[in-house]
Protein backbone atom coordinates (compact mmCIF):
# COMPACT_ATOMS: atom_id res chain seq x y z
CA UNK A 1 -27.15 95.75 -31.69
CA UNK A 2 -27.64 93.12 -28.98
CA UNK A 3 -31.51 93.99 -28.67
CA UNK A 4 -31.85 93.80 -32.28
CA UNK A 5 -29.70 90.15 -32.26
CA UNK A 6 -31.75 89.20 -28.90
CA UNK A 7 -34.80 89.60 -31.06
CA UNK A 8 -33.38 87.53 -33.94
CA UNK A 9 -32.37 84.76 -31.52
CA UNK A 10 -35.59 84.85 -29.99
CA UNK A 11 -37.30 84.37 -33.54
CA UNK A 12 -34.95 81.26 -34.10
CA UNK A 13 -36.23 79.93 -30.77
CA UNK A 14 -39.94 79.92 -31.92
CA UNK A 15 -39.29 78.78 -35.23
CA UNK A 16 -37.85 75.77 -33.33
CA UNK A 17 -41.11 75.69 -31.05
CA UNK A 18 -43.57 76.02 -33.70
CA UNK A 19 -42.45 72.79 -35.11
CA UNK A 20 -42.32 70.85 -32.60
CA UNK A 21 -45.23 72.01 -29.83
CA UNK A 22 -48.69 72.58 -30.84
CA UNK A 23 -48.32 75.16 -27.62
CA UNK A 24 -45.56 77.15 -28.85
CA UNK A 25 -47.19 80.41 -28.89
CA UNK A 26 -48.01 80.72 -25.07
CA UNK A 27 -44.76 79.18 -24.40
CA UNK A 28 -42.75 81.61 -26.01
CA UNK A 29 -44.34 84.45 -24.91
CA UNK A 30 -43.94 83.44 -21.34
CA UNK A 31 -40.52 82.71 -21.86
CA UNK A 32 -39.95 85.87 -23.54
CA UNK A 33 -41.59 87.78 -20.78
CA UNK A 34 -39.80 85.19 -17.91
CA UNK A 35 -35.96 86.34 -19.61
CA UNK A 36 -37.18 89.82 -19.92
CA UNK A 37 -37.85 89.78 -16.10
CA UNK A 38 -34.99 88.27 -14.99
CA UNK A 39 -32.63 90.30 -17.23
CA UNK A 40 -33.99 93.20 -15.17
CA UNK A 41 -33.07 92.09 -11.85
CA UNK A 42 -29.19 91.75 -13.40
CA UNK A 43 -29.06 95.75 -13.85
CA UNK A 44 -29.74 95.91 -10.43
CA UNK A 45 -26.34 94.83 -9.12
CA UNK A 46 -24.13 97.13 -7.50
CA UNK A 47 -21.20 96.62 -9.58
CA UNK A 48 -20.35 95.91 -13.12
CA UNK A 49 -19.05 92.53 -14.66
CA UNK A 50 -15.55 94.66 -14.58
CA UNK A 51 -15.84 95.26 -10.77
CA UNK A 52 -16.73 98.63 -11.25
CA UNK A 53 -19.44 100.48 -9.65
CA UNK A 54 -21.91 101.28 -11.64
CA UNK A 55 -23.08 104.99 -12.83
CA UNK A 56 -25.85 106.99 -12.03
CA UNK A 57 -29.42 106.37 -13.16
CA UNK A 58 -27.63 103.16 -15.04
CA UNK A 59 -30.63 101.10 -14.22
CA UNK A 60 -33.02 103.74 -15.25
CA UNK A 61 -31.60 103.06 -18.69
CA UNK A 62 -31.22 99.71 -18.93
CA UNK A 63 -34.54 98.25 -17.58
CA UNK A 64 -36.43 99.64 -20.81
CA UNK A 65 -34.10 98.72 -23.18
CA UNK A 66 -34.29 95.21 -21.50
CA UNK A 67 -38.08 95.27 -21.30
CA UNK A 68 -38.45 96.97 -24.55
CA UNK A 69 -36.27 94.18 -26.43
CA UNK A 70 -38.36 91.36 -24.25
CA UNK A 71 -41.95 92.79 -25.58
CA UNK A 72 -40.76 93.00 -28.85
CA UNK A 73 -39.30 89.26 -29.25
CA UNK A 74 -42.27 88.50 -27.45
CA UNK A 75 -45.29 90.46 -29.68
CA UNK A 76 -43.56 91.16 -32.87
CA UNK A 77 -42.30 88.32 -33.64
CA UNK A 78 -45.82 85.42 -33.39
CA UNK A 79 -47.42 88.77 -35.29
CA UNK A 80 -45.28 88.38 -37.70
CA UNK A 81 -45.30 84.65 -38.20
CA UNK A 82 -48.78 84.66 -38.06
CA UNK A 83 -49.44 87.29 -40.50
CA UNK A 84 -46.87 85.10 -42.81
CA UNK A 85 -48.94 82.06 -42.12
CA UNK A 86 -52.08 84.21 -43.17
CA UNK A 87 -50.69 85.08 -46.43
CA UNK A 88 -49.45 82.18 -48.10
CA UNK A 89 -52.73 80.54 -47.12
């Protein structure tokens, strides 16, 4: 569920970009790529937001979810747009 509303969020973000910056393609997918980075390097901690420590192999399943959700927001979501943009021309 948060991938899937991390995605949505995303999209609202380059609907906001598209009308505003003639450059809001590379911008968002930079961004999207920048967050998708640095939301790795977060799993990496030692401990949980709780204070617990965290489990075994925990990062080896949150990095891909974290890079899969950032390559989606950042592909799908111009394809989609422009494939929209495509159509109603």
């Amino acid at each position: 569920v948060a991938s899937v509303l991390s995605v949505l969020l995303a999209a609202g973000v380059y609907l906001l970009l598209s009308r505003g910056l003639a450059i809001a393609t590379p911008l968002y997918v930079i961004g999207c790529l920048t967050t998708a980075a640095v939301s790795c390097v977060a799993t990496l901690t030692p401990v949980l937001p709780d204070g617990n420590p965290v489990p075994p192999g925990f990062p080896l399943l949150t990095i891909p979810m974290h890079l899969i959700a950032g390559l989606m927001a950042a592909v799908v979501v111009p394809a989609v747009v422009l494939v929209g943009v495509k159509r109603s021309r």
